[in-house]
Protein backbone atom coordinates (compact mmCIF):
# COMPACT_ATOMS: atom_id res chain seq x y z
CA UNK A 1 111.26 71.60 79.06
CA UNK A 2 112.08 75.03 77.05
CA UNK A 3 112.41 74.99 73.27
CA UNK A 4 113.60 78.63 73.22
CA UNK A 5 114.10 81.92 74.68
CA UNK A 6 110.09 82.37 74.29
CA UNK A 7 109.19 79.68 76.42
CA UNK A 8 111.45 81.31 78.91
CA UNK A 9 109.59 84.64 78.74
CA UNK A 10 105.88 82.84 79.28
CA UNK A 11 106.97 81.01 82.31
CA UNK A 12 108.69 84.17 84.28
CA UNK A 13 107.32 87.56 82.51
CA UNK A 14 103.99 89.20 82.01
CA UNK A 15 103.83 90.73 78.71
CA UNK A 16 102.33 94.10 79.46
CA UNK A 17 99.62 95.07 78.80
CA UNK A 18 97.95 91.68 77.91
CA UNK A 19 96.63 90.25 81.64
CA UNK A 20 93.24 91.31 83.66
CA UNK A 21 95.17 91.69 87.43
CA UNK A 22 92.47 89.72 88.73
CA UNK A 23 91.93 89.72 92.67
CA UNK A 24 93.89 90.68 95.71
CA UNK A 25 94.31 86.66 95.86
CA UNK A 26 95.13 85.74 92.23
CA UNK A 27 97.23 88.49 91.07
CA UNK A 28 99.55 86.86 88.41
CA UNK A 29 102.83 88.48 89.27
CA UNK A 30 102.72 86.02 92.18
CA UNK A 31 103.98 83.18 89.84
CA UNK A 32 105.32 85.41 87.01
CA UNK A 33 107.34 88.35 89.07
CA UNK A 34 108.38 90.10 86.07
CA UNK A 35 106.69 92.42 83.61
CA UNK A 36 108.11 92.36 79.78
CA UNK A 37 107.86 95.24 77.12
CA UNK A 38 108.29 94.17 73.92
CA UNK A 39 108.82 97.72 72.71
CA UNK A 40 111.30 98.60 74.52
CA UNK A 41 112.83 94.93 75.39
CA UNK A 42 112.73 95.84 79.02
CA UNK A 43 112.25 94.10 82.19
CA UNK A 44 110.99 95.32 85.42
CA UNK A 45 110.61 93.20 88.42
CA UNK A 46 107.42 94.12 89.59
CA UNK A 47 107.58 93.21 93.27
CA UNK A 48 111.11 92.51 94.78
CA UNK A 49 109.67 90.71 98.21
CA UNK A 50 107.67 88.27 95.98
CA UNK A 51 111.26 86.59 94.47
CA UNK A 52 112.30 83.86 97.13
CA UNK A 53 108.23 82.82 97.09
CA UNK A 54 108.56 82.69 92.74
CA UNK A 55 111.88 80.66 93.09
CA UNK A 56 110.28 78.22 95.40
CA UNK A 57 107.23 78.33 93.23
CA UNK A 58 109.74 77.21 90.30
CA UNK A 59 111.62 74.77 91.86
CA UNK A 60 108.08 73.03 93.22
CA UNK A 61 106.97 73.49 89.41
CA UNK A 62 109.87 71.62 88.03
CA UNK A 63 110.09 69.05 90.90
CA UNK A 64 106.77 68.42 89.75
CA UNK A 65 107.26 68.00 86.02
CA UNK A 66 110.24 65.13 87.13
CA UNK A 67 107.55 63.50 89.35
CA UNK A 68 109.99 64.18 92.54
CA UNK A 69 107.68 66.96 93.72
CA UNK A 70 107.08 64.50 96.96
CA UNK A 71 110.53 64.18 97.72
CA UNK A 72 111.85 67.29 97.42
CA UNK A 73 109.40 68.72 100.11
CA UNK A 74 110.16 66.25 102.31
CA UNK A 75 113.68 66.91 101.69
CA UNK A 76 113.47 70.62 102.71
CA UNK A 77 110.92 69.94 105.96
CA UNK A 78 113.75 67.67 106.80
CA UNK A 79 116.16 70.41 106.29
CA UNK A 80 114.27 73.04 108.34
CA UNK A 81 113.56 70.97 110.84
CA UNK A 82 117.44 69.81 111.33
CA UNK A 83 118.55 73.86 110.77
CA UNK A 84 115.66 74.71 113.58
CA UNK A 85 116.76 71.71 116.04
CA UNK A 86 120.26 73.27 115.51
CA UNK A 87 119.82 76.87 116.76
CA UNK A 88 117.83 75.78 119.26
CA UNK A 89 120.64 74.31 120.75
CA UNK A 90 122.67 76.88 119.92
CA UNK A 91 121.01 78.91 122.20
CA UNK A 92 121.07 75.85 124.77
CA UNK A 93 117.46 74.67 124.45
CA UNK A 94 117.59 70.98 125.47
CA UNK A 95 115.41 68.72 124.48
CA UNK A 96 112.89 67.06 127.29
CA UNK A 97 112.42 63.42 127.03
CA UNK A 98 108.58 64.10 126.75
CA UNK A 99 107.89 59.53 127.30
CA UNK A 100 109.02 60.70 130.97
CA UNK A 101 106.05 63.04 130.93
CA UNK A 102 103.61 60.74 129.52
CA UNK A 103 103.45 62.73 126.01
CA UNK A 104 103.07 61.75 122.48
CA UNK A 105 104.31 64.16 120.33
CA UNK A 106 103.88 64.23 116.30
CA UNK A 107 106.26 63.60 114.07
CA UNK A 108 104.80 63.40 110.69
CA UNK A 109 106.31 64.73 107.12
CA UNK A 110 104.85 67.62 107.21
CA UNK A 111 104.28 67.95 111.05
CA UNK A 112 106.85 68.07 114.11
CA UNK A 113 106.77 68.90 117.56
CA UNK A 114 109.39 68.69 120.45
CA UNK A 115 109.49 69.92 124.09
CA UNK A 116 112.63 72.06 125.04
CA UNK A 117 113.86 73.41 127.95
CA UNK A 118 116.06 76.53 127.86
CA UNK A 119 119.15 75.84 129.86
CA UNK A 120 119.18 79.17 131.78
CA UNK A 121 115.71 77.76 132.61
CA UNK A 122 116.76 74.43 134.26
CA UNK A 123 119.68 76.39 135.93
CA UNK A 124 117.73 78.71 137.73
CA UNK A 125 115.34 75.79 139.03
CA UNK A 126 118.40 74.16 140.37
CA UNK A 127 119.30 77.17 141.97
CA UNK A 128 115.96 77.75 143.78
């Protein structure tokens, strides 16, 4: 995928002084975070918040070049979605069975829903 150090450079640096910024929308530091000086051989990270989006960006780029760019999305939706479904009950949510309720809810790739019920909830209706 890289045949040298230069290759590196085009896919994660500006050089400076040799891009338009473009729009609000299409600024390129959003998919190359760093700005390069050749004459002094210096780096500067241009926008620290923008990292985690570039390292997604990256990983989705080279997911992509494997032809696994499908897969690994789904991977990490299933991820989230297990890591959300966790602190939820962490915190006691419980899950409603939503079939007693006459409900369909989605459950797609890219899509989920689910019907909770925080446990303090449900307590305090039994106490009422």
């Amino acid at each position: 995928m890289l045949n040298n150090d230069l290759d590196m450079l085009d896919i994660i640096a500006i050089q400076f002084g040799t891009h338009a910024w473009g729009s609000i929308d299409t600024r390129p530091f959003y998919t190359k975070p760093f700005l390069y000086d050749a004459g002094s051989g210096s780096y500067i990270l241009l926008n620290i918040a923008l990292l985690p989006e570039f390292m997604s960006f990256m990983a989705l780029k080279i997911a992509d070049t494997f032809k696994i760019k499908d897969a690994v999305v789904d991977m990490y939706n299933r991820r989230i979605w297990h890591d959300c479904k966790k602190s939820l009950a962490k915190l006691e949510h419980r899950k409603i069975k939503e079939s007693s309720l006459h409900i369909e809810l989605l459950d797609t790739n890219y899509y989920k829903e689910i019907l909770l019920n925080p446990e303090s909830a449900a307590e305090m209706q039994d106490g009422l």
